[in-house]
PDB file of N, CA and C in Angstrom:
ATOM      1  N   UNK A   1      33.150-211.559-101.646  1.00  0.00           N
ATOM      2  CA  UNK A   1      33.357-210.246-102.213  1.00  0.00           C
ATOM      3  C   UNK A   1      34.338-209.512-101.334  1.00  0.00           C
ATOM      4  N   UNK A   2      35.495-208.687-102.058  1.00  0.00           N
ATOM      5  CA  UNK A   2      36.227-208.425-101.156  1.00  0.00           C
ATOM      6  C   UNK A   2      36.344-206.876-101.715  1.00  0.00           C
ATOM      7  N   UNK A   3      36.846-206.368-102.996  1.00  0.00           N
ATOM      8  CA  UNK A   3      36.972-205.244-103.555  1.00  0.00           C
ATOM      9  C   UNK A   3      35.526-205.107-104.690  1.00  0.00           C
ATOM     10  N   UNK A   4      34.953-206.324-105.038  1.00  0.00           N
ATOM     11  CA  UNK A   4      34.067-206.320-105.988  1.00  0.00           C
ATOM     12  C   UNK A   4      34.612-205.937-107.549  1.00  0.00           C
ATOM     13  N   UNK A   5      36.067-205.914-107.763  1.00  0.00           N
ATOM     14  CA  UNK A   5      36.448-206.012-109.008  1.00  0.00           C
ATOM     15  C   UNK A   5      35.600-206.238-110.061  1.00  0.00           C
ATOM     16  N   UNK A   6      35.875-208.433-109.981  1.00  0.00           N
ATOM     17  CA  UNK A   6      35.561-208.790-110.895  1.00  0.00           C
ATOM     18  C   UNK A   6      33.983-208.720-111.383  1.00  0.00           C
ATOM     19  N   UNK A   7      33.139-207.908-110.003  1.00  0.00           N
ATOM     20  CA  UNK A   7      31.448-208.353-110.536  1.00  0.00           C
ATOM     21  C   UNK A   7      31.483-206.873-111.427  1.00  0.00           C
ATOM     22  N   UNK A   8      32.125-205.650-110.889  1.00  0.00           N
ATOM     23  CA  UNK A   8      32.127-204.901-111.586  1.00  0.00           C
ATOM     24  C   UNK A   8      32.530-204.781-113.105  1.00  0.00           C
ATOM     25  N   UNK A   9      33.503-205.772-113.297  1.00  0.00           N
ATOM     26  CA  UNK A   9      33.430-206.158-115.042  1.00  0.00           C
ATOM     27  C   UNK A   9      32.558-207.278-115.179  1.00  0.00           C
ATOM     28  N   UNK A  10      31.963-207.813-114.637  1.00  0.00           N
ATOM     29  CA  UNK A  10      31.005-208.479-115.584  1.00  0.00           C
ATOM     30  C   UNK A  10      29.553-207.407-115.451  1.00  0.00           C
ATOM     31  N   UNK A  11      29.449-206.633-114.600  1.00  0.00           N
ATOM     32  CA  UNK A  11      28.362-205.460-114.764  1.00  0.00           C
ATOM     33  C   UNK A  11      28.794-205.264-116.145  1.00  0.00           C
ATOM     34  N   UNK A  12      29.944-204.064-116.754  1.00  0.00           N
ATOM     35  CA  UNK A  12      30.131-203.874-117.244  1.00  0.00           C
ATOM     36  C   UNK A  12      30.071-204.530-118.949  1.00  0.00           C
ATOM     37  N   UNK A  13      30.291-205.963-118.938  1.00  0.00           N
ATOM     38  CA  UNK A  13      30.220-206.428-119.574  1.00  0.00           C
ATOM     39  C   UNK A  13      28.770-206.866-120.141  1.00  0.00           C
ATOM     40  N   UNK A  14      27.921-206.964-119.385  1.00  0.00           N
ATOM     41  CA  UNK A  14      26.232-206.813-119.387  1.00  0.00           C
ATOM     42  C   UNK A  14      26.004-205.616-120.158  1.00  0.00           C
ATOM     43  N   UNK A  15      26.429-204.347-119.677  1.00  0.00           N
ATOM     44  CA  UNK A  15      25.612-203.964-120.200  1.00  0.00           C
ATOM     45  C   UNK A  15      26.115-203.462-121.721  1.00  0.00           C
ATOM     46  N   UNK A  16      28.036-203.217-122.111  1.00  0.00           N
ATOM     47  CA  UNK A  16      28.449-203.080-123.609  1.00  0.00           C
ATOM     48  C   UNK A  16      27.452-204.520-124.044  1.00  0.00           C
ATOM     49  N   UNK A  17      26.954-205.283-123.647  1.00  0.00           N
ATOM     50  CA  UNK A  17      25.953-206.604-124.832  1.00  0.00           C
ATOM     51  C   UNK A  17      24.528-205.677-124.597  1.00  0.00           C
ATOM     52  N   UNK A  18      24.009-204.542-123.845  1.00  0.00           N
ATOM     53  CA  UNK A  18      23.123-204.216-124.446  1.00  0.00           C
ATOM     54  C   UNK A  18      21.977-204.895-122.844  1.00  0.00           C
ATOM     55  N   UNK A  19      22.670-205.419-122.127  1.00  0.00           N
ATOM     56  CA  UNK A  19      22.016-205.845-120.891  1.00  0.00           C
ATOM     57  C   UNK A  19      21.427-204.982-120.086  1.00  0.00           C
ATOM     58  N   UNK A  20      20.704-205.193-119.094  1.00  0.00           N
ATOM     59  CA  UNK A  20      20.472-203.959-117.891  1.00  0.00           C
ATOM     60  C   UNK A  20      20.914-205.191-116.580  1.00  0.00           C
ATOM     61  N   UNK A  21      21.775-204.608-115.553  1.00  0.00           N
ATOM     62  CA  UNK A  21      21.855-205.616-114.567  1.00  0.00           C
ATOM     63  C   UNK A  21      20.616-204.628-113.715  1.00  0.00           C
ATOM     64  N   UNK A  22      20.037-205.988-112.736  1.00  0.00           N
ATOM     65  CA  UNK A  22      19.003-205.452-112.069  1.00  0.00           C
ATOM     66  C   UNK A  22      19.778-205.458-110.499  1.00  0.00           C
ATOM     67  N   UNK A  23      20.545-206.656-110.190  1.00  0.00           N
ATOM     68  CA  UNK A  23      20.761-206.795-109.256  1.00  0.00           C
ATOM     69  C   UNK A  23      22.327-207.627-109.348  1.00  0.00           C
ATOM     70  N   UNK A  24      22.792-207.548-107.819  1.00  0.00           N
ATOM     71  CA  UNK A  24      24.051-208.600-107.757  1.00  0.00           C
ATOM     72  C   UNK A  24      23.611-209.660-106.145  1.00  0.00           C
ATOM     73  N   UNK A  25      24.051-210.572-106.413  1.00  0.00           N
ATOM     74  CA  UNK A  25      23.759-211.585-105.587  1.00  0.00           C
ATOM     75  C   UNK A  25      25.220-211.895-105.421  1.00  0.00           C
ATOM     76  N   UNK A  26      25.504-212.467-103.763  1.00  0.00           N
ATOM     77  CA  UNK A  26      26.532-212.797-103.751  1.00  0.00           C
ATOM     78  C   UNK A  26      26.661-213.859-102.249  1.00  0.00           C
ATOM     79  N   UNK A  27      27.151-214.542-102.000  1.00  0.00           N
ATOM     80  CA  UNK A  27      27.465-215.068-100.548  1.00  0.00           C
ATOM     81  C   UNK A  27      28.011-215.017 -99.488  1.00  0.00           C
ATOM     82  N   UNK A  28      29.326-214.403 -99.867  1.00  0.00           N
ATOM     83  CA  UNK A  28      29.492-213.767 -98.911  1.00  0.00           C
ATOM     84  C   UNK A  28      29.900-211.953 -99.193  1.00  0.00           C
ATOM     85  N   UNK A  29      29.802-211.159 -98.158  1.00  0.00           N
ATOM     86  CA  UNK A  29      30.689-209.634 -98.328  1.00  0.00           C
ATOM     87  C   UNK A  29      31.260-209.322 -97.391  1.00  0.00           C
ATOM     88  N   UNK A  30      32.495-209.710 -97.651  1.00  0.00           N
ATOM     89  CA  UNK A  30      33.884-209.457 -96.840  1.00  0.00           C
ATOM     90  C   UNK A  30      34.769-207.926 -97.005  1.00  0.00           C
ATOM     91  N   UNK A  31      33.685-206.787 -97.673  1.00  0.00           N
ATOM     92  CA  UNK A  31      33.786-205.975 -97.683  1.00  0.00           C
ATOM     93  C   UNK A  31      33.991-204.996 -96.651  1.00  0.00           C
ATOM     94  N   UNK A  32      33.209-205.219 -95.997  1.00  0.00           N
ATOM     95  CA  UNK A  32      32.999-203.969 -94.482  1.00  0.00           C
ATOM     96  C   UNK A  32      32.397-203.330 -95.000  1.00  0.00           C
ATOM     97  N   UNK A  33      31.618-203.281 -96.190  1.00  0.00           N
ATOM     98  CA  UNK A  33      30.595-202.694 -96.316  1.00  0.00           C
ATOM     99  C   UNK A  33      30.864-201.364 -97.411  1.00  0.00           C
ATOM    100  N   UNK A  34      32.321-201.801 -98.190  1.00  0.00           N
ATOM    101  CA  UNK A  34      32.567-200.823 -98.415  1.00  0.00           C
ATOM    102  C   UNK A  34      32.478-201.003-100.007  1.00  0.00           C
ATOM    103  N   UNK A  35      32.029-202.393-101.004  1.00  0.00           N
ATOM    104  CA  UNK A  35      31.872-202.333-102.116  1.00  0.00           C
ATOM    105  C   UNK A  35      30.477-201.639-102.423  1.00  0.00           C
ATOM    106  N   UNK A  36      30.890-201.155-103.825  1.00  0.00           N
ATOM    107  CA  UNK A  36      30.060-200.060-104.420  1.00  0.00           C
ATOM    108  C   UNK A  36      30.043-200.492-105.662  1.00  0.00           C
ATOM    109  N   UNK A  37      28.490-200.677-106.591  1.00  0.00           N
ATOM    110  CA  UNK A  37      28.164-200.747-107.979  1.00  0.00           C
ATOM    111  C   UNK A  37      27.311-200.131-108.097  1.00  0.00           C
ATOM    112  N   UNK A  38      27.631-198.667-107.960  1.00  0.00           N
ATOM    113  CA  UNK A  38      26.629-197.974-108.802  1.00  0.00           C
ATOM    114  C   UNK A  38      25.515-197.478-108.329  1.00  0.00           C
ATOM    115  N   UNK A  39      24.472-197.968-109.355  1.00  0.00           N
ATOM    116  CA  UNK A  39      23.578-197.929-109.462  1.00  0.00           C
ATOM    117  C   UNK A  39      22.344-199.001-109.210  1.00  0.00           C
ATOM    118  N   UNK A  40      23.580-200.201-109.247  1.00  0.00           N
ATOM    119  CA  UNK A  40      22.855-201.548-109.158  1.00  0.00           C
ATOM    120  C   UNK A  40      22.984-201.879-107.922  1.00  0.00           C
ATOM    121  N   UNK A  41      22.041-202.684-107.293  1.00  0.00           N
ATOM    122  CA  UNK A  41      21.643-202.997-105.620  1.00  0.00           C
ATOM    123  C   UNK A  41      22.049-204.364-105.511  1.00  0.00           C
ATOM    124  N   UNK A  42      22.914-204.847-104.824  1.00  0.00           N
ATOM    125  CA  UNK A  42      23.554-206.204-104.233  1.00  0.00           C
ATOM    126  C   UNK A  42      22.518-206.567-102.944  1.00  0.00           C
ATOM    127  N   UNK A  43      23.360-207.896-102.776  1.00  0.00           N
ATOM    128  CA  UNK A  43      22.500-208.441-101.350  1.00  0.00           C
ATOM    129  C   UNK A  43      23.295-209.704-101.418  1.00  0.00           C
ATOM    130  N   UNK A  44      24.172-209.757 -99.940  1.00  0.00           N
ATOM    131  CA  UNK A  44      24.841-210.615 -99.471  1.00  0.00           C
ATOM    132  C   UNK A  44      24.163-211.923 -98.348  1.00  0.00           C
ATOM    133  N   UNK A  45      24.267-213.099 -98.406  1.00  0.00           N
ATOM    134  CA  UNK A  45      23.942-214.065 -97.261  1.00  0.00           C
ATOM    135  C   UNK A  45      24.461-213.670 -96.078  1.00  0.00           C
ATOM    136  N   UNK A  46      25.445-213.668 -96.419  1.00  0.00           N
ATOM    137  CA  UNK A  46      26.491-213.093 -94.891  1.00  0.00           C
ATOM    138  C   UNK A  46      27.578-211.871 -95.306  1.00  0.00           C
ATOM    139  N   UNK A  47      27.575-210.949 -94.032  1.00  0.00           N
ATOM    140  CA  UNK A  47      28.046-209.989 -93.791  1.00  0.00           C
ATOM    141  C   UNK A  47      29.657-210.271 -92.939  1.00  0.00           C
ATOM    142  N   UNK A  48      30.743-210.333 -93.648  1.00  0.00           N
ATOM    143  CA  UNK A  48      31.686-210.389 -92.670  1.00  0.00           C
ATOM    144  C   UNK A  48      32.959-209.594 -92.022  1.00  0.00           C
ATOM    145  N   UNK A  49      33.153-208.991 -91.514  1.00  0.00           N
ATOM    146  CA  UNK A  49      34.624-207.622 -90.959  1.00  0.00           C
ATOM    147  C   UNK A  49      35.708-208.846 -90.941  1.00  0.00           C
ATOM    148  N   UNK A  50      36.873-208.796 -92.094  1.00  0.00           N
ATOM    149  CA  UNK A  50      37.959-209.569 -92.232  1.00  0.00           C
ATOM    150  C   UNK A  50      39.313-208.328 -91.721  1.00  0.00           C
ATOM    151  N   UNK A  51      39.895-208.726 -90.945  1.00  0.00           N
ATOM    152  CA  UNK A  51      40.814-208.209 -90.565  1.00  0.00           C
ATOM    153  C   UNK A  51      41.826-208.098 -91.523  1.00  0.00           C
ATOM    154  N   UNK A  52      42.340-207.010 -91.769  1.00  0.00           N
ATOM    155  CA  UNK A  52      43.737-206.860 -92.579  1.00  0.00           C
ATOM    156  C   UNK A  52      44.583-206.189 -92.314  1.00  0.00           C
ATOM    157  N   UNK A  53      45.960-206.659 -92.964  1.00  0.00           N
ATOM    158  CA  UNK A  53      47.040-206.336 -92.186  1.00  0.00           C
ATOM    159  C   UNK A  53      48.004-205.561 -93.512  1.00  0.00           C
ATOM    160  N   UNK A  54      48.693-204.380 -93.364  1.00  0.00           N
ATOM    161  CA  UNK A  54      49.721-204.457 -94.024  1.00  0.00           C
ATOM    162  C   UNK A  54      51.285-205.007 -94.155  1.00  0.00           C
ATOM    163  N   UNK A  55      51.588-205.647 -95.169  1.00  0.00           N
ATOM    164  CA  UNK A  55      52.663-206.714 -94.951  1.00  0.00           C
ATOM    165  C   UNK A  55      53.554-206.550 -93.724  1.00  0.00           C
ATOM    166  N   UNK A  56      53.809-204.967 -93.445  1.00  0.00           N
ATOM    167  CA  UNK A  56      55.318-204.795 -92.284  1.00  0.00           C
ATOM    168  C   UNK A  56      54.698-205.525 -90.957  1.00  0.00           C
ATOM    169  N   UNK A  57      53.164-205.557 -91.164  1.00  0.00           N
ATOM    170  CA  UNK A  57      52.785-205.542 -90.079  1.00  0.00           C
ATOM    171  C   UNK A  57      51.397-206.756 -89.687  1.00  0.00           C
ATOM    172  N   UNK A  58      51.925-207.389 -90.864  1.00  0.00           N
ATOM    173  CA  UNK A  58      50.953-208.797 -90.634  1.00  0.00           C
ATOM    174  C   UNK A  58      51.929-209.774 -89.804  1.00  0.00           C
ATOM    175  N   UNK A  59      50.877-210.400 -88.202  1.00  0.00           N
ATOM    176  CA  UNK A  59      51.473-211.342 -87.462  1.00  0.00           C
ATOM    177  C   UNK A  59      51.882-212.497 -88.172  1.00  0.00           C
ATOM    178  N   UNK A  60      51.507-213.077 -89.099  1.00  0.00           N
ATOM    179  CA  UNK A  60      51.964-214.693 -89.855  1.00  0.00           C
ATOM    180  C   UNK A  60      53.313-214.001 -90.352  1.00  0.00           C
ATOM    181  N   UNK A  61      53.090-212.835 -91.237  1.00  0.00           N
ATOM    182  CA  UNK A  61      54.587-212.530 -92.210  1.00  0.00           C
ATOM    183  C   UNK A  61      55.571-212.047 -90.872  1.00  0.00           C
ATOM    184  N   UNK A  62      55.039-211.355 -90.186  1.00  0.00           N
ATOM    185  CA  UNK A  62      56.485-210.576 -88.955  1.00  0.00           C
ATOM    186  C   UNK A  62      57.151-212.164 -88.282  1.00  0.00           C
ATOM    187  N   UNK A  63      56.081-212.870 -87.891  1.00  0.00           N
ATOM    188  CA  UNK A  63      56.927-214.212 -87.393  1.00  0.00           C
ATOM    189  C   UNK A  63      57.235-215.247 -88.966  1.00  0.00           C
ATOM    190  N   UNK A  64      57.443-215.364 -89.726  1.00  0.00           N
ATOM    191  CA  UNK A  64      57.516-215.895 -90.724  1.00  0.00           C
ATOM    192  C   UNK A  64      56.830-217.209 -90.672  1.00  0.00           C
ATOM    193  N   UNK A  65      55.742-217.039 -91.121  1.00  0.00           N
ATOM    194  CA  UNK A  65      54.618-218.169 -90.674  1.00  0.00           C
ATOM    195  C   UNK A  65      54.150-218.273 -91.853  1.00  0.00           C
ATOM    196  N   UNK A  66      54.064-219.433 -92.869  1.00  0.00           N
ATOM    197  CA  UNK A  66      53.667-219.238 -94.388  1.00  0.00           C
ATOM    198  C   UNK A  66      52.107-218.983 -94.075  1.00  0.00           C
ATOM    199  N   UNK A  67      51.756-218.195 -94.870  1.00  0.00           N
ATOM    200  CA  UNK A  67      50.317-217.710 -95.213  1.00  0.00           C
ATOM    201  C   UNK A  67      49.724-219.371 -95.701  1.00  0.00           C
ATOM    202  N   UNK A  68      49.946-220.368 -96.552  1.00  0.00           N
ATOM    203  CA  UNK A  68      49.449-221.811 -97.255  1.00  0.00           C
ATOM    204  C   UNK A  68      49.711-222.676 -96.419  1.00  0.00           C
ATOM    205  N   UNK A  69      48.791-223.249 -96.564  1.00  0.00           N
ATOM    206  CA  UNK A  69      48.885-224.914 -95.936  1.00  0.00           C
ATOM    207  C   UNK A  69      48.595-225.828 -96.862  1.00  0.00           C
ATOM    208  N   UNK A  70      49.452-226.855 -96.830  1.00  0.00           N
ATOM    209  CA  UNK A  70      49.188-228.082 -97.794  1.00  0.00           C
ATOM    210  C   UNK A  70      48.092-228.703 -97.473  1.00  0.00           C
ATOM    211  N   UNK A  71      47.052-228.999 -97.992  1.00  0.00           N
ATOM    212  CA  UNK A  71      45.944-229.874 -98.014  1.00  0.00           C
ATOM    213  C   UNK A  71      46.490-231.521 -97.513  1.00  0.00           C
ATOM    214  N   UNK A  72      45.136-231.956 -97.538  1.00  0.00           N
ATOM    215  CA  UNK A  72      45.358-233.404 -97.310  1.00  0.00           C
ATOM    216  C   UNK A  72      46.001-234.638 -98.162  1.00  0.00           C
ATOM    217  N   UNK A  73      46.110-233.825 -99.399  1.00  0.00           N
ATOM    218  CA  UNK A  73      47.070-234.477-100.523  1.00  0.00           C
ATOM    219  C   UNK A  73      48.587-234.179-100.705  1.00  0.00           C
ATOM    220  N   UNK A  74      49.147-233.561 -99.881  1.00  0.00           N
ATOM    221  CA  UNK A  74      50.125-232.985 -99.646  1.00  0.00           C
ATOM    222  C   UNK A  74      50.905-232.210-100.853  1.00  0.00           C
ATOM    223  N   UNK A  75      49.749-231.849-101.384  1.00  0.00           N
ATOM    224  CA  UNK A  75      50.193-231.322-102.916  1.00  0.00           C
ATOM    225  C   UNK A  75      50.000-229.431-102.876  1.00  0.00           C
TER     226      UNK A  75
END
């Protein structure tokens, strides 16, 4: 979970069918603590503080360091 977008449209989508969400489950929240639904109560396995950078000022992009790595298939 990072912004919680997409759980927030499928909340949404629960309940235009007439649903009640009770809860959100999730594995990780890479939030900082800062996603919000409401009314409805989440609960994460793990709690994690992901560092972020804005582009002028992310170390991989300032040294031009590709953000991807090719896997073991070199695909």
């Amino acid at each position: 979970m990072t912004t919680g977008g997409s759980v927030k449209e499928v909340i949404d989508v629960v309940r235009a069918a007439g649903g009640v969400p009770v809860a959100v489950g999730m594995l990780v929240d890479r939030s900082g603590g800062k996603v919000d639904f409401g009314d409805v109560p989440y609960q994460a396995l793990l709690h994690l503080d992901v560092i972020t950078y804005p582009p002028d000022a992310c170390p991989l992009c300032v040294n031009k360091i590709p953000m991807t790595k090719r896997g073991r298939t070199g695909k």
